[in-house]
N, C-alpha and C. Protein backbone atom coordinates (compact mmCIF):
# COMPACT_ATOMS: atom_id res chain seq x y z
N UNK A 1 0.82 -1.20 0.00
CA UNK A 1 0.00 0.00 0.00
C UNK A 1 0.86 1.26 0.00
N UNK A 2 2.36 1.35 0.68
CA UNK A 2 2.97 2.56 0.86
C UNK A 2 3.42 2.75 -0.57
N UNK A 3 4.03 1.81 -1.03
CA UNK A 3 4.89 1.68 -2.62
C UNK A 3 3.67 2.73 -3.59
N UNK A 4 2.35 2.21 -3.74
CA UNK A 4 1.20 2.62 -4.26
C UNK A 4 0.92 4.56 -3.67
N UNK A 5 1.36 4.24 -2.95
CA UNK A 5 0.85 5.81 -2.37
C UNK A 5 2.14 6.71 -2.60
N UNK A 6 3.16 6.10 -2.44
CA UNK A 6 4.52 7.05 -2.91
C UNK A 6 4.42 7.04 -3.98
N UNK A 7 3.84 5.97 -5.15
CA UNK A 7 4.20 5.92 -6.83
C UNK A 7 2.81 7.17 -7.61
N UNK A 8 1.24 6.83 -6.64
CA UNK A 8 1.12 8.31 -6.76
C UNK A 8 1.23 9.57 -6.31
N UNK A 9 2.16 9.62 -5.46
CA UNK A 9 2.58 11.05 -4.87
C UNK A 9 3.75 11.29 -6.17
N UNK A 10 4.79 10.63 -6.43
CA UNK A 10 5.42 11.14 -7.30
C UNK A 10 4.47 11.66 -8.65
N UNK A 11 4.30 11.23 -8.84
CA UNK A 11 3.10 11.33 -10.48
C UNK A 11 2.66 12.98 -10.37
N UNK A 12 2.38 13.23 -9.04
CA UNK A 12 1.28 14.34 -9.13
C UNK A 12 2.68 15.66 -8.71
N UNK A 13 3.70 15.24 -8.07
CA UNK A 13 4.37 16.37 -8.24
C UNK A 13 5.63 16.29 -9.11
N UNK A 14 6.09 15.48 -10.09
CA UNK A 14 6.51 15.43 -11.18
C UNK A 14 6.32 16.51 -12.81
N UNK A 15 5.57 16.63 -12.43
CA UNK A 15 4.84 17.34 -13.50
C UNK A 15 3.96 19.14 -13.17
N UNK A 16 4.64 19.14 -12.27
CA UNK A 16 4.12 20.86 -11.62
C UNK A 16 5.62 21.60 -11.97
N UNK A 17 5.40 22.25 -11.92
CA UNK A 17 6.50 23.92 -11.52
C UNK A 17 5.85 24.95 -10.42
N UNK A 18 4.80 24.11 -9.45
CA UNK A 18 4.32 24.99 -8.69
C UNK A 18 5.04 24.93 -7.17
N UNK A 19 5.65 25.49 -7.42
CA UNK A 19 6.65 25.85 -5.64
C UNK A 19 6.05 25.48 -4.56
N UNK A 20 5.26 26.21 -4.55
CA UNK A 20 4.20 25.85 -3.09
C UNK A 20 3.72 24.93 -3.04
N UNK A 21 3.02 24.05 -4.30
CA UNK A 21 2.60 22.95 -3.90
C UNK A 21 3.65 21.68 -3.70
N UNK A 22 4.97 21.86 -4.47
CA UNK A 22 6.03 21.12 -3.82
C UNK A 22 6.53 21.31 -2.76
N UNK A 23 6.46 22.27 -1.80
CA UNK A 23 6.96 22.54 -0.90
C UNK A 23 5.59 21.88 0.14
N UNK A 24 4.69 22.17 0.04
CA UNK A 24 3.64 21.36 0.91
C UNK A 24 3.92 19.93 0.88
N UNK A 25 4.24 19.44 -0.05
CA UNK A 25 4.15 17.81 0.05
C UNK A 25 5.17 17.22 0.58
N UNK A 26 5.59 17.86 0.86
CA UNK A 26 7.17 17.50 1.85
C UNK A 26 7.06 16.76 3.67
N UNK A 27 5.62 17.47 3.91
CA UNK A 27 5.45 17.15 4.78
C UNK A 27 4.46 15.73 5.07
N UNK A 28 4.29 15.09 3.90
CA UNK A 28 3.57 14.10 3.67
C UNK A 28 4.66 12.97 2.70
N UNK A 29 5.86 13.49 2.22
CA UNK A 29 6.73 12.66 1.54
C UNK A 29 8.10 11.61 2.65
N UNK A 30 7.99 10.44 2.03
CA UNK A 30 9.27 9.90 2.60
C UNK A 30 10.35 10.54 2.27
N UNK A 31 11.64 9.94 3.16
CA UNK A 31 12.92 10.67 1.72
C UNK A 31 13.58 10.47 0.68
N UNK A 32 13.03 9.73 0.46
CA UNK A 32 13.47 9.53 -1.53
C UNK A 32 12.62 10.59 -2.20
N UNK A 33 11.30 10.51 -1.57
CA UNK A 33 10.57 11.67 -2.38
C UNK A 33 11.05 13.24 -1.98
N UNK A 34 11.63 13.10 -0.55
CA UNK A 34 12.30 14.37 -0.27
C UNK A 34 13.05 15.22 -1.18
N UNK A 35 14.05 14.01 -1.23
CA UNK A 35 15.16 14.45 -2.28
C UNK A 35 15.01 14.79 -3.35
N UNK A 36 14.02 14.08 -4.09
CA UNK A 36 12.99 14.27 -5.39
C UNK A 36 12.75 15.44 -5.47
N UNK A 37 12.17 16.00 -4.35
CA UNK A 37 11.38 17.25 -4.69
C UNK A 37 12.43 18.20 -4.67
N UNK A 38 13.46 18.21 -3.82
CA UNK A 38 14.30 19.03 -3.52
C UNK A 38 14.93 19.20 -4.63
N UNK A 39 15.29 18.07 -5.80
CA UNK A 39 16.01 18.15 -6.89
C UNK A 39 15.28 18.86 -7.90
N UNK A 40 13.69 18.50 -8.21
CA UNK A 40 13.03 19.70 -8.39
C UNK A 40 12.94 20.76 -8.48
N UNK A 41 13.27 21.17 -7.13
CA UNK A 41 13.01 22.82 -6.88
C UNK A 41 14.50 23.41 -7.37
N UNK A 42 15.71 22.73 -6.90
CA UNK A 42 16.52 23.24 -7.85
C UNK A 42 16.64 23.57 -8.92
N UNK A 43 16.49 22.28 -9.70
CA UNK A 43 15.97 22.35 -11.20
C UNK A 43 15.41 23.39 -11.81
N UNK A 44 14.40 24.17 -11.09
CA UNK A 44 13.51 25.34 -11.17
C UNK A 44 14.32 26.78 -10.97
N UNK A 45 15.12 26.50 -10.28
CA UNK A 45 16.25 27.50 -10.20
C UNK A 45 15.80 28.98 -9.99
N UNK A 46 16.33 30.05 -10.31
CA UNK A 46 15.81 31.10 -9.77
C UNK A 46 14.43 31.40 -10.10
N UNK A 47 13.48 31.13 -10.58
CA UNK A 47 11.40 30.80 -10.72
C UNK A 47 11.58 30.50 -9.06
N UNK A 48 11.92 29.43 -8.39
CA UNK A 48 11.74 28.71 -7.35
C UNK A 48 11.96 29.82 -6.09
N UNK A 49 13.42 31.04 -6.14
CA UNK A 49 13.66 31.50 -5.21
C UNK A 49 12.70 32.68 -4.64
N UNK A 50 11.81 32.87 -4.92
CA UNK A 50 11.09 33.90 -3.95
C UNK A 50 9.51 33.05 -3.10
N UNK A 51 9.50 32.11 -3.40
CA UNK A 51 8.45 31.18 -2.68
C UNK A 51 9.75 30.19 -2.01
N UNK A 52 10.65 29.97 -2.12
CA UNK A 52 11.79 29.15 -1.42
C UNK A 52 12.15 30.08 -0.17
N UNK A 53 12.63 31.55 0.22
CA UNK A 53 12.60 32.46 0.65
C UNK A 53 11.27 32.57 1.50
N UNK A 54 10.84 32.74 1.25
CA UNK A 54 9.47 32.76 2.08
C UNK A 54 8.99 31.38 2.99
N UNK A 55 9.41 30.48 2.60
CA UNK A 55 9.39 29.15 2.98
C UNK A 55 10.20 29.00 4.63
N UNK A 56 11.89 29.78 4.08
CA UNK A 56 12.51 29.42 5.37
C UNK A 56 12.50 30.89 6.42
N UNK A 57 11.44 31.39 5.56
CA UNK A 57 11.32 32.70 6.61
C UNK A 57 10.32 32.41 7.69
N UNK A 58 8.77 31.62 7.33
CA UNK A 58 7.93 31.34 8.12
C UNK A 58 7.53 29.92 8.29
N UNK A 59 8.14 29.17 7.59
CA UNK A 59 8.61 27.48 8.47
C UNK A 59 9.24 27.19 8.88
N UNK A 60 8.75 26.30 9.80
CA UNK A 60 9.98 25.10 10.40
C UNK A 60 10.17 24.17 10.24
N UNK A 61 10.67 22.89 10.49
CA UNK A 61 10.71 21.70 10.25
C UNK A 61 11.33 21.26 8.87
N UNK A 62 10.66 20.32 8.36
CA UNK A 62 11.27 19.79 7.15
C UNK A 62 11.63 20.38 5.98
N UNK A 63 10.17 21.58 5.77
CA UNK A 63 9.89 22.19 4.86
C UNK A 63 10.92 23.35 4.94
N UNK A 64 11.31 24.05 6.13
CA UNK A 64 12.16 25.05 6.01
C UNK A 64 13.56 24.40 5.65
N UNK A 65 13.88 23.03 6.16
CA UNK A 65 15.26 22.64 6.41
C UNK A 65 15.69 22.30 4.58
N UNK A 66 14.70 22.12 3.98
CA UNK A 66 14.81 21.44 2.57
C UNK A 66 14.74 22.71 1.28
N UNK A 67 14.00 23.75 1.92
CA UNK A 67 14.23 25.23 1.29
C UNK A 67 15.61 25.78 1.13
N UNK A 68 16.00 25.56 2.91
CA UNK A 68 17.03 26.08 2.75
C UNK A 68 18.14 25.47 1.88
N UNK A 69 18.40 24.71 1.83
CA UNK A 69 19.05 23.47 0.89
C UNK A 69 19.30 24.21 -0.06
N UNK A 70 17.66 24.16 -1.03
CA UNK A 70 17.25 24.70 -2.24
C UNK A 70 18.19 25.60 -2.34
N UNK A 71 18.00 26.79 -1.54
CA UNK A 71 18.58 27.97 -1.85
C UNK A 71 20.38 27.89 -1.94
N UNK A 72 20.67 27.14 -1.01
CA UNK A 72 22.16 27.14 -1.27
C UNK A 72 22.96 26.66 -2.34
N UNK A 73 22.10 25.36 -2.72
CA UNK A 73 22.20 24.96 -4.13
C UNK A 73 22.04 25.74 -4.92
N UNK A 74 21.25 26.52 -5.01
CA UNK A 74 20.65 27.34 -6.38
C UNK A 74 22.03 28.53 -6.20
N UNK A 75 22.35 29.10 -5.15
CA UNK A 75 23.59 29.57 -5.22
C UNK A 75 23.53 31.12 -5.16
N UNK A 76 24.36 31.77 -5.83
CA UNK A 76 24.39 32.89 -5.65
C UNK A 76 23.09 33.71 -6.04
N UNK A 77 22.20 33.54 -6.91
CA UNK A 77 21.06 33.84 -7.65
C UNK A 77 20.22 33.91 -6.20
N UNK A 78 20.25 33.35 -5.35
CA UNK A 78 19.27 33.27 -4.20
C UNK A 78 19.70 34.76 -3.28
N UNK A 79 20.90 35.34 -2.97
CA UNK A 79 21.52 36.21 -2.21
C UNK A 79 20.59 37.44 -2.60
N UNK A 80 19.90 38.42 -3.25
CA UNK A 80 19.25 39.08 -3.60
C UNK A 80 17.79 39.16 -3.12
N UNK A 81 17.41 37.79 -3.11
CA UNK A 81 16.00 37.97 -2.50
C UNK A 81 16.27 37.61 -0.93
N UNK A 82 17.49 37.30 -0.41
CA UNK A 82 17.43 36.87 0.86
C UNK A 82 18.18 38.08 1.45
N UNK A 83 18.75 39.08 0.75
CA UNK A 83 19.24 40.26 1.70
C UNK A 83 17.68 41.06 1.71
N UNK A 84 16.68 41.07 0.58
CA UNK A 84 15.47 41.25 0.86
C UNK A 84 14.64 41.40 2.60
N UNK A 85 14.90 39.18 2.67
CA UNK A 85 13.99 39.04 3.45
C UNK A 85 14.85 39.26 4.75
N UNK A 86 15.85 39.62 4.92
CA UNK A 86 16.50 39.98 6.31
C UNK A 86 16.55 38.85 7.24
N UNK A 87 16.82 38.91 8.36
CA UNK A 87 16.72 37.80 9.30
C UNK A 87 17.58 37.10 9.45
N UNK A 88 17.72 36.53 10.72
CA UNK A 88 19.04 35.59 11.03
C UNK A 88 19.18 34.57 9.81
N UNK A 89 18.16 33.77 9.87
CA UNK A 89 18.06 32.70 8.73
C UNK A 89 18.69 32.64 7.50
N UNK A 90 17.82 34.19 6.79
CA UNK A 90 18.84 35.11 5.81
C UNK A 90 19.83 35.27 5.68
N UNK A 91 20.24 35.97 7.11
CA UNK A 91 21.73 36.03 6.97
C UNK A 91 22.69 34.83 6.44
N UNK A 92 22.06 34.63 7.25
CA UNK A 92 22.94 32.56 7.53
C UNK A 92 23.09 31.87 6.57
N UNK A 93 22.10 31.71 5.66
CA UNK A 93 22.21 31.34 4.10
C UNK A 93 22.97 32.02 3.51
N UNK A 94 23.05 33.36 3.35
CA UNK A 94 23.61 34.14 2.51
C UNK A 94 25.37 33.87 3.13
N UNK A 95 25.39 33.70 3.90
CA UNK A 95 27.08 33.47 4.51
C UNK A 95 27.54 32.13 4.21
N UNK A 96 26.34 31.03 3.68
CA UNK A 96 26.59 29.76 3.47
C UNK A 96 27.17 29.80 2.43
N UNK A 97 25.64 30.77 0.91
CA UNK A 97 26.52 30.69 -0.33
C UNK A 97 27.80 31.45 -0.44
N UNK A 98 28.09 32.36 0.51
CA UNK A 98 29.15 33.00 -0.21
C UNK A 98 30.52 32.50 0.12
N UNK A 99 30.41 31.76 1.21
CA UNK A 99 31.47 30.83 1.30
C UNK A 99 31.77 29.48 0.44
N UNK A 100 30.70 29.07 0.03
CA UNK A 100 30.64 28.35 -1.39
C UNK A 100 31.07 28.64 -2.47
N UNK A 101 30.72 29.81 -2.83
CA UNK A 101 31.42 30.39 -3.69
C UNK A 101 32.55 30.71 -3.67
């Protein structure tokens, strides 16, 4: 029954470019689908960073921890909307990519 319920959870967010609704299903995904989505939202690349941003500004948990990800991956392109949103969090990312870089 789980195999069946993960094979249609992938199906239905495979085929979006909608941020938010990938970012909701995170909290209903195992982590293979985690990673999935996360590879996703990269993929989406800067489209993704101003609903990614907003994500680790007013969540917690999985959903913020997997944003933030996003954003560091996505890289320098993210630093702009996150000196935006201010905040420790902000900060903190933004000191992640630039040491990456």
């Amino acid at each position: 029954m789980q195999a069946a319920i993960e094979r249609t959870t992938l199906k239905l967010y495979k085929n979006t470019d909608d941020v938010n609704y990938l970012l909701s299903m995170l909290s209903k995904a195992d982590a293979n689908i985690r990673n999935d989505i996360e590879n996703r939202l990269v993929r989406l690349g800067t489209k993704a960073v101003p609903a990614l941003v907003n994500c680790v500004t007013t969540n917690k948990g999985i959903a913020r921890g997997v944003a933030a990800m996003c954003l560091i991956r996505i890289g320098a392109e993210s630093i702009p909307f996150l000196k935006e949103a201010d905040g420790w969090i902000a900060n903190y990312l933004i000191s992640e990519i630039a040491w990456l870089n």
